[in-house]
C-alpha atoms as a PDB file:
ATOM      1  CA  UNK A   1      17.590   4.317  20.840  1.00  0.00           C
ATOM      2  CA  UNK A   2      20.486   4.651  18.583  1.00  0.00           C
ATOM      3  CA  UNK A   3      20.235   5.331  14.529  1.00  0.00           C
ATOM      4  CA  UNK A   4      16.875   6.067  13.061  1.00  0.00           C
ATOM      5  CA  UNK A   5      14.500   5.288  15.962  1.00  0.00           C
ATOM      6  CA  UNK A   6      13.168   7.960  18.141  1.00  0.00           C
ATOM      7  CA  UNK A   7      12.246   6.069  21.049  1.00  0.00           C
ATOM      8  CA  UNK A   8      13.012   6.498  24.889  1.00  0.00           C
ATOM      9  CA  UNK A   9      16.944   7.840  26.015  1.00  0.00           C
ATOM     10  CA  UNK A  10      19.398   5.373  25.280  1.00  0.00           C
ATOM     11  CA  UNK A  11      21.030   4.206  28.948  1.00  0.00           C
ATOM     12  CA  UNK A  12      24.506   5.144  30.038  1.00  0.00           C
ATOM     13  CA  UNK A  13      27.301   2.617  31.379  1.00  0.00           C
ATOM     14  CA  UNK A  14      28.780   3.181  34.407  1.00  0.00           C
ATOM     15  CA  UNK A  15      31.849   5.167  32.675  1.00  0.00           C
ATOM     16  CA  UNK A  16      29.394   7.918  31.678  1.00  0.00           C
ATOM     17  CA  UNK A  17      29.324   6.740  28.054  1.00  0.00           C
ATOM     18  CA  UNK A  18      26.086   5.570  26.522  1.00  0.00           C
ATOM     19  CA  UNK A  19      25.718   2.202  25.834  1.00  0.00           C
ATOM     20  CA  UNK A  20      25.593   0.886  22.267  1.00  0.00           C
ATOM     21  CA  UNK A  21      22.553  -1.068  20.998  1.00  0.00           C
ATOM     22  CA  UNK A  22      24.397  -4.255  20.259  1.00  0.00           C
ATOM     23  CA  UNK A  23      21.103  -6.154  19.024  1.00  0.00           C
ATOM     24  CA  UNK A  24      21.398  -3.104  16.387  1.00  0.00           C
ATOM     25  CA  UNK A  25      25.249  -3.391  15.742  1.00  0.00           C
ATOM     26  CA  UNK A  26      24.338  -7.420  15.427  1.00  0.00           C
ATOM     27  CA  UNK A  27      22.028  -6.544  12.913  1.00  0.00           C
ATOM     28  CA  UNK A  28      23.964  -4.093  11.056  1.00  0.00           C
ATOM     29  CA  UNK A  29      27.103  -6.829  10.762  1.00  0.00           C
ATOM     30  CA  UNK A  30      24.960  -9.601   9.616  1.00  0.00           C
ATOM     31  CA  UNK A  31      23.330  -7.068   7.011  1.00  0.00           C
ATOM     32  CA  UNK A  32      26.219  -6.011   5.832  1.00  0.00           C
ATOM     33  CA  UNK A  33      27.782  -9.481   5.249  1.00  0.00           C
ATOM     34  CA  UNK A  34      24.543 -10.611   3.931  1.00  0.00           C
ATOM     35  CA  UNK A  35      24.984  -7.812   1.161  1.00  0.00           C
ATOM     36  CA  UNK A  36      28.950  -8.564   0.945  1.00  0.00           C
ATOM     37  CA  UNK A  37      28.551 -12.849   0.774  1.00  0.00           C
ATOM     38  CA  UNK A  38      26.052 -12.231  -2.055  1.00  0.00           C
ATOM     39  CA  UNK A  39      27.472 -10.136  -4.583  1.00  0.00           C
ATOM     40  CA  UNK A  40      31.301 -11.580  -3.845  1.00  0.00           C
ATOM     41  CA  UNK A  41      29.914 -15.251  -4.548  1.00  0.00           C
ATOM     42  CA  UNK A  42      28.144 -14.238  -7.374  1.00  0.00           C
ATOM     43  CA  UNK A  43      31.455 -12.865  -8.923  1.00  0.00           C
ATOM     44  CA  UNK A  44      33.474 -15.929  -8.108  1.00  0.00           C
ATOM     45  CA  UNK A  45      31.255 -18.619  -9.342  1.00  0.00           C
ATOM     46  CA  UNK A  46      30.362 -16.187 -12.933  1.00  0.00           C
ATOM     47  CA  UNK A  47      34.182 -16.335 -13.613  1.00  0.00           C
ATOM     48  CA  UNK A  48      34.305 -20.135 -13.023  1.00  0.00           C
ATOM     49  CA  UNK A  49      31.829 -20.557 -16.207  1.00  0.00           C
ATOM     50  CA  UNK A  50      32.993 -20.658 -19.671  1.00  0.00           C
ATOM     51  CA  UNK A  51      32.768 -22.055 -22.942  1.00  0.00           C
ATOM     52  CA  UNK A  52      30.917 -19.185 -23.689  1.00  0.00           C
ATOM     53  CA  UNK A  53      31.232 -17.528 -20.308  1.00  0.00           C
ATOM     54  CA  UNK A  54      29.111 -15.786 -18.283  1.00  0.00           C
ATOM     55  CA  UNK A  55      26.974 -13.094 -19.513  1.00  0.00           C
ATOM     56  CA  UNK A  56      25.813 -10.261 -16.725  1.00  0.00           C
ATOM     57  CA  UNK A  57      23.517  -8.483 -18.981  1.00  0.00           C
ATOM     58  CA  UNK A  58      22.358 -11.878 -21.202  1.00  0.00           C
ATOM     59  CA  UNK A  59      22.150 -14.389 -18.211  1.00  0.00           C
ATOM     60  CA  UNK A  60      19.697 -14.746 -15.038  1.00  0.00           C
ATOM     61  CA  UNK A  61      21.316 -14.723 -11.842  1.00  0.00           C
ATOM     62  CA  UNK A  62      19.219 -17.782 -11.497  1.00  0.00           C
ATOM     63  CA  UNK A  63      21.328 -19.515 -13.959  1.00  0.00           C
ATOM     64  CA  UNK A  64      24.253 -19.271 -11.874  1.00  0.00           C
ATOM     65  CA  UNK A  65      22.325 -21.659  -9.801  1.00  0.00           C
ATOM     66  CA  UNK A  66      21.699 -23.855 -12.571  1.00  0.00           C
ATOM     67  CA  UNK A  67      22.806 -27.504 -12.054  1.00  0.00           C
ATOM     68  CA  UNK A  68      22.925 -29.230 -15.047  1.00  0.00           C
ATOM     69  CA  UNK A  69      25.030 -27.838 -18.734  1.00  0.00           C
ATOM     70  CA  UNK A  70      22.169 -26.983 -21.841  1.00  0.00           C
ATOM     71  CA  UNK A  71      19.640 -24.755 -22.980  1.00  0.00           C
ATOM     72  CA  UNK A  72      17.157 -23.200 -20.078  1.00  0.00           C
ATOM     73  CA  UNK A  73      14.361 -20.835 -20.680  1.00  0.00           C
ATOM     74  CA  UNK A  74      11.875 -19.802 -17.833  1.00  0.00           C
ATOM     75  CA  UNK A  75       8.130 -19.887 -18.594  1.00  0.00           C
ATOM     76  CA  UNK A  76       7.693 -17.063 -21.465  1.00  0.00           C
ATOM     77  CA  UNK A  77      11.737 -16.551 -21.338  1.00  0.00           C
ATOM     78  CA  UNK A  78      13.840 -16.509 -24.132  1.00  0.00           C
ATOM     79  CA  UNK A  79      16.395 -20.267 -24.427  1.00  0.00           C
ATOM     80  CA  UNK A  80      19.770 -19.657 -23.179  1.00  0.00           C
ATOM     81  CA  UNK A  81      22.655 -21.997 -22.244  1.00  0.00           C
ATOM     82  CA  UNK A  82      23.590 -22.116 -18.819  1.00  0.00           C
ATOM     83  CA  UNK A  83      26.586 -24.361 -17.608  1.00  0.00           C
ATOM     84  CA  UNK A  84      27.272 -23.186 -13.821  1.00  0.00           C
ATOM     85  CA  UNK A  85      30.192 -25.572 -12.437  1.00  0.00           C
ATOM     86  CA  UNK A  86      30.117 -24.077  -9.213  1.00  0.00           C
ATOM     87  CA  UNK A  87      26.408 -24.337  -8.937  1.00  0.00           C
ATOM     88  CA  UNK A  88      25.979 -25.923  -5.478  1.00  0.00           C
ATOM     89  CA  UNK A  89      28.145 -22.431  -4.139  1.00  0.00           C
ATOM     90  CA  UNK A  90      25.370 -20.442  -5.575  1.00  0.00           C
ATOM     91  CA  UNK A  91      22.181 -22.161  -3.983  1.00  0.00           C
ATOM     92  CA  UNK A  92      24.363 -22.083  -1.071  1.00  0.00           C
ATOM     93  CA  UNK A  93      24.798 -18.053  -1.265  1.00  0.00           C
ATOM     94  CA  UNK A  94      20.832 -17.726  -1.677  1.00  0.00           C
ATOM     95  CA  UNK A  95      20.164 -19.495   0.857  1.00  0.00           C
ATOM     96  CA  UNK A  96      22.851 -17.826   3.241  1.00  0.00           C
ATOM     97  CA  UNK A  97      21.336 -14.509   1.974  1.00  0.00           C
ATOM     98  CA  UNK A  98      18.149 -15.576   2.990  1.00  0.00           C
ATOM     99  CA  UNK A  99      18.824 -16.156   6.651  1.00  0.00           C
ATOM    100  CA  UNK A 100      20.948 -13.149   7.136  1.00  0.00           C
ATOM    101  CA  UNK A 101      17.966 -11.109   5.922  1.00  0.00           C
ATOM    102  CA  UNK A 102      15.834 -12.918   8.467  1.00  0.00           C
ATOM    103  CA  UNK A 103      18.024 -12.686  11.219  1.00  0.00           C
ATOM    104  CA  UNK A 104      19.227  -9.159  10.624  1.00  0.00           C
ATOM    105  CA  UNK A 105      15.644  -7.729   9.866  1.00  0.00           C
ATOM    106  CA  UNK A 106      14.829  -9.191  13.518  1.00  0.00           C
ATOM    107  CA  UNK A 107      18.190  -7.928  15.825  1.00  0.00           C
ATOM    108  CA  UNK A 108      17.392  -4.133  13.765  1.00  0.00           C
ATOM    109  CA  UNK A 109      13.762  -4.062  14.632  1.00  0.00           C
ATOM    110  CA  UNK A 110      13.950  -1.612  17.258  1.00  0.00           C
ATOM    111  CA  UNK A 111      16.829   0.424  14.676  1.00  0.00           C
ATOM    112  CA  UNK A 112      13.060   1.439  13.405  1.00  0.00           C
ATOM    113  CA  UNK A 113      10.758   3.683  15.157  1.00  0.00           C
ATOM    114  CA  UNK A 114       7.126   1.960  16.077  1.00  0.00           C
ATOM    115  CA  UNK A 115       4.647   1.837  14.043  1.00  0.00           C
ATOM    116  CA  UNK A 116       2.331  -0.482  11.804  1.00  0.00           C
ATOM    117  CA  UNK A 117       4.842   0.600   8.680  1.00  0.00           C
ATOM    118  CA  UNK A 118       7.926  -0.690  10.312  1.00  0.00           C
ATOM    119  CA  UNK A 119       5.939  -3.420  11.834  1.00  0.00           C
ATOM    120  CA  UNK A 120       4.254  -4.533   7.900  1.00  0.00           C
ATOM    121  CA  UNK A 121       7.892  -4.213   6.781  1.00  0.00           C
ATOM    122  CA  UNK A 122       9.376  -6.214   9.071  1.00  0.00           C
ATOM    123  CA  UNK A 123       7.186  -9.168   8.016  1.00  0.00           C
ATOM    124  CA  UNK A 124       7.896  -8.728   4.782  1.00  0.00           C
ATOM    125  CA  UNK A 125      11.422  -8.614   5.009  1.00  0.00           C
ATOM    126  CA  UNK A 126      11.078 -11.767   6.374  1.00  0.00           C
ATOM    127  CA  UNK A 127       9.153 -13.338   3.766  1.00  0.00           C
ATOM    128  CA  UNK A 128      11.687 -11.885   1.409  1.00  0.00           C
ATOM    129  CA  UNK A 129      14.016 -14.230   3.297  1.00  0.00           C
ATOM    130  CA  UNK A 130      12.261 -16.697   3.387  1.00  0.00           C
ATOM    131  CA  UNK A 131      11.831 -16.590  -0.966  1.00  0.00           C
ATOM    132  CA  UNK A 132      15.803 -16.185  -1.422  1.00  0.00           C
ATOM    133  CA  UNK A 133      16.071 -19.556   0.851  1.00  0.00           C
ATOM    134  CA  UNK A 134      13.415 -21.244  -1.047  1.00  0.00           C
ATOM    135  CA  UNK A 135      15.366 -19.768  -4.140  1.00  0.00           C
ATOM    136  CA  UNK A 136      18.614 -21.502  -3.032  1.00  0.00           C
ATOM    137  CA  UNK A 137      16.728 -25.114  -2.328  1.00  0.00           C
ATOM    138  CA  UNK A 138      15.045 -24.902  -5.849  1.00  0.00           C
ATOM    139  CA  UNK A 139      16.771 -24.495  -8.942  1.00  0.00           C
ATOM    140  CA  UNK A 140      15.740 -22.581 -11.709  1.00  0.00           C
ATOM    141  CA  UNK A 141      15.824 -26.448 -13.570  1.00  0.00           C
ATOM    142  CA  UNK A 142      14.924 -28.552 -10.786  1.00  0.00           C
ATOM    143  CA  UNK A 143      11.530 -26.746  -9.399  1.00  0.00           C
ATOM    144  CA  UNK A 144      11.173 -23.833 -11.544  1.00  0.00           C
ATOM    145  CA  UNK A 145       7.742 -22.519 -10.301  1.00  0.00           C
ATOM    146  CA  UNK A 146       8.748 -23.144  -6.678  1.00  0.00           C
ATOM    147  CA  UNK A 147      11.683 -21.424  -8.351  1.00  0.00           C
ATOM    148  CA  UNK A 148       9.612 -18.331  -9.265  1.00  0.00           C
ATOM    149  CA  UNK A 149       7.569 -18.267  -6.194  1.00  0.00           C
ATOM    150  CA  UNK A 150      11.028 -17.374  -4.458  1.00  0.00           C
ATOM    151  CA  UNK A 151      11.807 -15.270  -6.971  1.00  0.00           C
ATOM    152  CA  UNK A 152       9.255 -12.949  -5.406  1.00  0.00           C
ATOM    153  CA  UNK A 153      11.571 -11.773  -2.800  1.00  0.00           C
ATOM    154  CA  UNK A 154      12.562  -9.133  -4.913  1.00  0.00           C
ATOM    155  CA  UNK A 155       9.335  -6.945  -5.191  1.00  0.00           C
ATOM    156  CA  UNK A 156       8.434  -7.834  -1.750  1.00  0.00           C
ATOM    157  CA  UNK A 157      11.892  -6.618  -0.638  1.00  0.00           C
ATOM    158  CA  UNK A 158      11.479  -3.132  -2.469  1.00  0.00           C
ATOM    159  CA  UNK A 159       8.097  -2.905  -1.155  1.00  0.00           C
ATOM    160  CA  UNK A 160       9.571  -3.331   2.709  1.00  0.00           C
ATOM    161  CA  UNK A 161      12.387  -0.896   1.643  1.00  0.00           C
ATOM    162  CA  UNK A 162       9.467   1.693   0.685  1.00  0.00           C
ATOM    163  CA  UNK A 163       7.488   1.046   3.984  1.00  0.00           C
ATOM    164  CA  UNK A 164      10.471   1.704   6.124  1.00  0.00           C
ATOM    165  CA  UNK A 165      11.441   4.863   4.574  1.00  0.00           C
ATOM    166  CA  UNK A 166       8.135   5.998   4.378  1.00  0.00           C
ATOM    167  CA  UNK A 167       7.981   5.461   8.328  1.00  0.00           C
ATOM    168  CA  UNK A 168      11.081   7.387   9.103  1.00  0.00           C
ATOM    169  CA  UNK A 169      10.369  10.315   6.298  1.00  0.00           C
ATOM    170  CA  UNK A 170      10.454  13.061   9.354  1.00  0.00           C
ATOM    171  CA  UNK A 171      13.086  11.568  10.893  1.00  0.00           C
ATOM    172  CA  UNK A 172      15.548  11.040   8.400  1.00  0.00           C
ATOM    173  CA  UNK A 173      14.605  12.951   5.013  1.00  0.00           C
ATOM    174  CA  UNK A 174      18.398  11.386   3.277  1.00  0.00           C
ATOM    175  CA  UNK A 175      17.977   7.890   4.143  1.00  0.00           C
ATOM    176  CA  UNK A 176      14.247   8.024   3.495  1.00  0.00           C
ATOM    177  CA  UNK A 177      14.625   9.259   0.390  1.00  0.00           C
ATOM    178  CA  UNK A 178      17.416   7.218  -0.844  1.00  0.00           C
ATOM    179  CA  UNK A 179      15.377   4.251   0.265  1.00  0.00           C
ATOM    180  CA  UNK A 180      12.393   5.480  -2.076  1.00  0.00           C
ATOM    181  CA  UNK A 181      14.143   6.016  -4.786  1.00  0.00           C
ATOM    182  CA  UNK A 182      16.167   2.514  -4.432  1.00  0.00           C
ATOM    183  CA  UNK A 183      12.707   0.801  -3.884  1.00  0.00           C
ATOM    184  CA  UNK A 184      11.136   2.547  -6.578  1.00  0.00           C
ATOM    185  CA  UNK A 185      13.919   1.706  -8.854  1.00  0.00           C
ATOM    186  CA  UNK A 186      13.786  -2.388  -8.029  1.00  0.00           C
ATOM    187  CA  UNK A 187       9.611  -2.165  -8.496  1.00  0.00           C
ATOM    188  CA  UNK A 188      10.624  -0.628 -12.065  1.00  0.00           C
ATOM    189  CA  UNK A 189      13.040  -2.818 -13.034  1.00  0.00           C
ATOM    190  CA  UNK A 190      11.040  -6.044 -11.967  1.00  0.00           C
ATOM    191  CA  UNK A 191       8.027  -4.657 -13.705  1.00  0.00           C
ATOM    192  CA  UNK A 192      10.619  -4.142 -17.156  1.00  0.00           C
ATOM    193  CA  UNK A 193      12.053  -7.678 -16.752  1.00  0.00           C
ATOM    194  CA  UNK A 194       9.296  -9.590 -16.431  1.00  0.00           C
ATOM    195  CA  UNK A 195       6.940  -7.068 -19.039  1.00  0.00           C
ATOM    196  CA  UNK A 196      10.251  -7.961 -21.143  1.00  0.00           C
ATOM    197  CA  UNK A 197       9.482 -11.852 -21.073  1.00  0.00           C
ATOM    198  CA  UNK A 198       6.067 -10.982 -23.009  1.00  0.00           C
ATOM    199  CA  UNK A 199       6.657  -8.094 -24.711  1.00  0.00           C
ATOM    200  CA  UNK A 200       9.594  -8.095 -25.918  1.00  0.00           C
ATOM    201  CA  UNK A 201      13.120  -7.676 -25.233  1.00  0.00           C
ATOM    202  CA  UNK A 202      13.101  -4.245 -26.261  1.00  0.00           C
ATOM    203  CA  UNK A 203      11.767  -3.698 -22.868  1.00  0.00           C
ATOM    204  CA  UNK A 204      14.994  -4.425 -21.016  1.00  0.00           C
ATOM    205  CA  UNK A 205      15.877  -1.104 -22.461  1.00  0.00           C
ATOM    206  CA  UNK A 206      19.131  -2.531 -24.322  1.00  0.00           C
ATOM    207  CA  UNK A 207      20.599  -4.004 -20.887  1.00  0.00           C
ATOM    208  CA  UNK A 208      19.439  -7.463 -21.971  1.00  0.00           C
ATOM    209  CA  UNK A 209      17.282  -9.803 -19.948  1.00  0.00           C
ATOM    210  CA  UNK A 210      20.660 -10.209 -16.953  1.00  0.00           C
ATOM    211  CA  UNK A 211      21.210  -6.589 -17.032  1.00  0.00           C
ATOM    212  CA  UNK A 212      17.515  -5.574 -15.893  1.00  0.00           C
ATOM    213  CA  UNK A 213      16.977  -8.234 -13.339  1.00  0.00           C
ATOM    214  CA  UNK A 214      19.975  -6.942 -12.069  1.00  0.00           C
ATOM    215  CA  UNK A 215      18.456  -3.272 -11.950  1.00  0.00           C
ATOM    216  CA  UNK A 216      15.021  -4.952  -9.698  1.00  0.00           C
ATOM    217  CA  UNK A 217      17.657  -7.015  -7.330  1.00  0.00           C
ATOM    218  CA  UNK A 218      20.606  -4.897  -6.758  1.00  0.00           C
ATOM    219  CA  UNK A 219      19.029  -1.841  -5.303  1.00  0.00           C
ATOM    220  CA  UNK A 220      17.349  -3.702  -2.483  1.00  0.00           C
ATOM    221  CA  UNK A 221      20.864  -5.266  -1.762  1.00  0.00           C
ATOM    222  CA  UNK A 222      22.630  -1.639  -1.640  1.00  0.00           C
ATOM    223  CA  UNK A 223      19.703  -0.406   0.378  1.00  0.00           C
ATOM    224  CA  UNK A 224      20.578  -3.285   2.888  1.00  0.00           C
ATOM    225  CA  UNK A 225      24.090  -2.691   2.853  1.00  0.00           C
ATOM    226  CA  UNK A 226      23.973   1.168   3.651  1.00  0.00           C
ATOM    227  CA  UNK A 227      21.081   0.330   6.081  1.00  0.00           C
ATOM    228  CA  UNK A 228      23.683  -2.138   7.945  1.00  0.00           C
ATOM    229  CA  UNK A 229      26.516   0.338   7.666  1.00  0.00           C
ATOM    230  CA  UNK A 230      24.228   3.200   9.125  1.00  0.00           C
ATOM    231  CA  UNK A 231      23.132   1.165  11.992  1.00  0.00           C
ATOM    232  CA  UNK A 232      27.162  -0.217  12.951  1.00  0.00           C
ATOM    233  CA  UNK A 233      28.298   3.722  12.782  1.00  0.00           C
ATOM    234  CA  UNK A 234      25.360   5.083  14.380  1.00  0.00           C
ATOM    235  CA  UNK A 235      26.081   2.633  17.379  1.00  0.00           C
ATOM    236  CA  UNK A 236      29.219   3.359  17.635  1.00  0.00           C
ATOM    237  CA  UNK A 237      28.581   7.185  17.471  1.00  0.00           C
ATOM    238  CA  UNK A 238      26.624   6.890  20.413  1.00  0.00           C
ATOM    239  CA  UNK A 239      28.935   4.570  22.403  1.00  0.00           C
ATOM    240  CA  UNK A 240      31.591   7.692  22.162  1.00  0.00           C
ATOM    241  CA  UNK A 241      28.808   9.901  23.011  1.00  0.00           C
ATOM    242  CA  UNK A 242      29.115  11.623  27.096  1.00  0.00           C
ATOM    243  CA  UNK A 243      26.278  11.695  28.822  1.00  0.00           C
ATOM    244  CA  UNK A 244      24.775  14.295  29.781  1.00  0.00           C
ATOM    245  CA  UNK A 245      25.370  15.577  33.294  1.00  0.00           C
ATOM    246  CA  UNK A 246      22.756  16.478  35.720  1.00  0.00           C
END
């Protein structure tokens, strides 16, 4: 098996070179543009909003989604005005997120070695799928519990990140680690923003109530994206790889 997985000796092609695990290069590619598609969109439609514009550390992401033009605040949250003209793009990046995770989390499954951790994490990543899709199909305005019940993606996310790295901690001490520290750093930041909405916004630590969602979501979405670029190279390493002669 190719990249982090231990299991059985990968098979050779009849030119002597091993074989990639395209399932796992699938994966990686759809991870990687899962991670890509998300942040890029999320750039575009921000600079289509004005009048005042977009705020990264005063905004939700949410309220990129937004569809209609006035003062929003979540349950417990703070009023802000949202006006999102390219709203519908948005929903549509959520929910394009959330399949990608699905179907990427499924073609890298054996990227993993077994186990009940990868196993457990697996499901979850699917779930967290499952919450950015139901994220996309219900506005922050429209549905905002439904809304919030997506939301959840994020700490579920972090918690498969953990999981995974935990599982391959004597394989791969660098990626495990980076993963723990990434999913420890989402838990903290979802823990701040939301503490924040009850609390006080001294909680979000002066990066405003954007700027620490941002610091629970974006790790999990960096973890992916190195996860997917491991798994394309490590494929590839192995596809230039001779086999061994007997």
């Amino acid at each position: 098996m190719t990249g982090i997985s231990t299991r059985g000796t990968p098979q050779r092609v009849a030119s002597g070179n091993a074989a990639p695990d395209w399932p796992a290069v699938a994966g990686g590619v759809v991870w990687i543009l899962a991670t890509l598609q998300y942040g890029i969109v999320q750039a575009i439609v921000a600079a289509a909003w004005h009048h005042p514009p977009y705020s990264w550390l005063n905004n939700y992401i949410s309220d990129l989604g937004n569809t209609v033009c006035g003062k929003f605040a979540v349950p417990h949250g703070t009023a802000a005005y949202v006006c999102s003209p390219m709203h519908s793009t948005m929903n549509a990046s959520f929910i394009v997120a959330g399949l990608l995770t699905i179907a990427g989390a499924i073609l890298l499954r054996r990227f993993w070695p077994q186990g009940r951790l990868a196993t457990a994490a697996l499901v979850l990543w699917v779930i967290t799928g499952l919450g950015k899709i139901l994220v996309g199909l219900s506005p922050e305005n429209k549905n905002v519990d439904l809304h919030l019940l997506g939301a959840l993606n994020i700490p579920v996310g972090c918690i498969a990140i953990l999981l995974l790295s935990l599982s391959i901690r004597q394989i791969n001490r660098t990626v495990s680690m980076a993963g723990i520290v990434l999913a420890i750093l989402g838990l903290a930041g979802m823990v701040l923003s939301t503490a924040g909405q009850f609390g006080g916004s001294s909680l979000y630590l002066g990066l405003g109530v954007g700027g620490m969602e941002r610091v629970s979501d974006y790790p999990a979405s960096l973890w992916v994206l190195m996860i997917g670029i491991i798994a394309v190279l490590s494929a590839g390493a192995l596809a230039r790889r001779p086999a061994s002669r007997k």
